[in-house]
C-alpha atoms as a PDB file:
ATOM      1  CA  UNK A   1       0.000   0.000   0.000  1.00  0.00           C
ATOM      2  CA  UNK A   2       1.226   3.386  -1.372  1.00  0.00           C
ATOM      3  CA  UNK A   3       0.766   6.928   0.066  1.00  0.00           C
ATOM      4  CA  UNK A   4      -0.758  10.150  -1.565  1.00  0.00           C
ATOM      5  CA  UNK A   5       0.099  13.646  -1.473  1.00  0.00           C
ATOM      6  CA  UNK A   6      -2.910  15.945  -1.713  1.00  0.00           C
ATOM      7  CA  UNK A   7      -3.035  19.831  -1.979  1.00  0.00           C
ATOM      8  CA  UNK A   8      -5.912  21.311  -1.425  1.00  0.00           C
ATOM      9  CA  UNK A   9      -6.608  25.328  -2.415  1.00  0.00           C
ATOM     10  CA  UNK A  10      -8.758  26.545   0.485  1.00  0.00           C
ATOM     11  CA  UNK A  11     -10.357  29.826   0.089  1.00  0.00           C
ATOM     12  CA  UNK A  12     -11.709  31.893   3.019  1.00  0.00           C
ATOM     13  CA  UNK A  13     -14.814  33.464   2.546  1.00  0.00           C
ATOM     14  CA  UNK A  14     -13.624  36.928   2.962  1.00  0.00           C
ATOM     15  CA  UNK A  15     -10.701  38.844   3.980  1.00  0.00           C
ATOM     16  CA  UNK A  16     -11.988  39.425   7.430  1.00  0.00           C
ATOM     17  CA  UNK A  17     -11.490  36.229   7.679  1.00  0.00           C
ATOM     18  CA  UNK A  18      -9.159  35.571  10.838  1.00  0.00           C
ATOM     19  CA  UNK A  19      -6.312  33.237   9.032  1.00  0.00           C
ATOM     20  CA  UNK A  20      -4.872  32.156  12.114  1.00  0.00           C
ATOM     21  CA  UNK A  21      -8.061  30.574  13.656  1.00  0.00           C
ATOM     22  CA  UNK A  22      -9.346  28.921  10.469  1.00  0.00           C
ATOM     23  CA  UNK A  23      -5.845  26.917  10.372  1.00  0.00           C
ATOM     24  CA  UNK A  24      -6.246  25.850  13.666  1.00  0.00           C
ATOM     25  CA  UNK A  25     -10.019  24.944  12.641  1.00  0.00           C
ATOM     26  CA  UNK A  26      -8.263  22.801   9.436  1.00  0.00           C
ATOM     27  CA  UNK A  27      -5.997  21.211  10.997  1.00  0.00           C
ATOM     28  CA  UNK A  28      -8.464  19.974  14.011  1.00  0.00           C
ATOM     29  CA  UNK A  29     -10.741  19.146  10.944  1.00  0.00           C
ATOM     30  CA  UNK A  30      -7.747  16.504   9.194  1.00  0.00           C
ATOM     31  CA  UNK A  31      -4.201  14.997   9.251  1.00  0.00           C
ATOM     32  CA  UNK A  32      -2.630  18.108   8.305  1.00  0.00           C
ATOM     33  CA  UNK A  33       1.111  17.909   7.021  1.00  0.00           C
ATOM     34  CA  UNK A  34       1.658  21.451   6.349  1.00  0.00           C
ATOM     35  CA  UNK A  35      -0.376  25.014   5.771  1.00  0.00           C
ATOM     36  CA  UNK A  36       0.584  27.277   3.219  1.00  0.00           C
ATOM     37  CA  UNK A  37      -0.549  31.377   2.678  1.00  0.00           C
ATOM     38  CA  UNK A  38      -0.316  32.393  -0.452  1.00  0.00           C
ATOM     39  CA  UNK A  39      -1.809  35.596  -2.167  1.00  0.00           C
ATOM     40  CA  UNK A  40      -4.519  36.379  -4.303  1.00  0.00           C
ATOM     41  CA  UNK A  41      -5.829  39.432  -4.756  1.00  0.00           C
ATOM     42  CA  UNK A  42      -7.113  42.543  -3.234  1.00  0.00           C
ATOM     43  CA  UNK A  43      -5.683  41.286   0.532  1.00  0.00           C
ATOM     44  CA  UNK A  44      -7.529  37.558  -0.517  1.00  0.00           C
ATOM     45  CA  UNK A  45      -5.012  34.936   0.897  1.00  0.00           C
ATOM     46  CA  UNK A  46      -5.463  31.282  -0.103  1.00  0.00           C
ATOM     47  CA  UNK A  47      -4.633  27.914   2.153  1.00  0.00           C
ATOM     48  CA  UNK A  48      -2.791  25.361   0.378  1.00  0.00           C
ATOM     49  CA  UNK A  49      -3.086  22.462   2.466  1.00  0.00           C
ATOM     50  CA  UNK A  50      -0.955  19.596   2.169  1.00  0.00           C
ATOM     51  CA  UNK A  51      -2.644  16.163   3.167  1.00  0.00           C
ATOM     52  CA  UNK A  52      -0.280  12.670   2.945  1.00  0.00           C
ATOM     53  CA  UNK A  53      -3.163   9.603   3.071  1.00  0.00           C
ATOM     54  CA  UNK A  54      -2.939   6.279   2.364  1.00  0.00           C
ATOM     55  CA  UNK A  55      -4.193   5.161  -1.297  1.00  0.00           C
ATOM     56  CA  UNK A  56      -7.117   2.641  -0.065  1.00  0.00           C
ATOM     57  CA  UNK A  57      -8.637   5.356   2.310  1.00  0.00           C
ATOM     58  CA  UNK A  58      -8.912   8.402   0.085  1.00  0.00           C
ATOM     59  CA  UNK A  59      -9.387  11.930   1.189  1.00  0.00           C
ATOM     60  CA  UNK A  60     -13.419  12.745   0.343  1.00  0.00           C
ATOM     61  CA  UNK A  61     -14.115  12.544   3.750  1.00  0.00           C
ATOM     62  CA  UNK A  62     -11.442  14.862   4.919  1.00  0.00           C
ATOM     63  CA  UNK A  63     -11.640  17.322   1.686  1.00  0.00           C
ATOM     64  CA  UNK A  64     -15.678  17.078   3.414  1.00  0.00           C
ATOM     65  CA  UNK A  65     -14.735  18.174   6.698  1.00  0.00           C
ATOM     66  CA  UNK A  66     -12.431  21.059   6.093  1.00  0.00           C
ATOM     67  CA  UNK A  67     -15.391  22.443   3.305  1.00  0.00           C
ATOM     68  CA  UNK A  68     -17.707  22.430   6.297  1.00  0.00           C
ATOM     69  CA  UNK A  69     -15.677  24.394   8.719  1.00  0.00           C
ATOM     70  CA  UNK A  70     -17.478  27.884   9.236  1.00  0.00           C
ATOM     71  CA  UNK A  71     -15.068  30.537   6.803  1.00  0.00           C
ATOM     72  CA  UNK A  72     -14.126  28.118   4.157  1.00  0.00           C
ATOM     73  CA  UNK A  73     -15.797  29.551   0.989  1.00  0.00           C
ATOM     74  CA  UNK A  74     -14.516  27.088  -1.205  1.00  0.00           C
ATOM     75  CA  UNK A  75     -12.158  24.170  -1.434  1.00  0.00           C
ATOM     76  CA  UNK A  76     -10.760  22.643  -4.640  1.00  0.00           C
ATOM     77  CA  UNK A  77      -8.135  19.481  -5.155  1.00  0.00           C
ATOM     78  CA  UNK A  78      -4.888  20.516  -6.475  1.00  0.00           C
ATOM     79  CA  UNK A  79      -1.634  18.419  -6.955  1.00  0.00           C
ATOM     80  CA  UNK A  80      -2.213  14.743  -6.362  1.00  0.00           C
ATOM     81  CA  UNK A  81       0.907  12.506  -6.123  1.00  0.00           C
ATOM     82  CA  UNK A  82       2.479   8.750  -5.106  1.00  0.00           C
ATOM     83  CA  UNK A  83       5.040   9.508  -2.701  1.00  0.00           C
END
């Protein structure tokens, strides 16, 4: 049985938005390997979230999750990899 490296772009609903606390809220939320800001536009910042998962299990259920958390606006599957 393999691994898989997931990013997922998460993007706050808003720049008022309090970055710090929906990390925390992420990371609570799944097996979180690492949080990344990165810039938008107009003060947006977007959440690249790294998730490592074994290959049987999947991620729906923790891509789910974090899309649930109060502040998320949206949540799309980026770079998807063996490791």
């Amino acid at each position: 049985m393999g691994q898989v490296a997931l990013t997922l772009r998460v993007m706050p609903e808003s720049t008022d938005i309090d970055l710090e606390e929906l990390k925390e809220k992420i990371k609570s939320a799944a097996d979180v390997k690492q949080i990344v800001e990165k810039p938008v536009a107009f003060g947006l910042v977007m959440l690249e979230v790294l998730l490592i998962f074994d290959d049987k299990v999947g991620a729906s259920d923790a891509e789910e999750r974090i899309r649930e958390i109060e502040g998320v606006g949206s949540v799309e599957a980026g770079d998807v990899t063996l490791i």
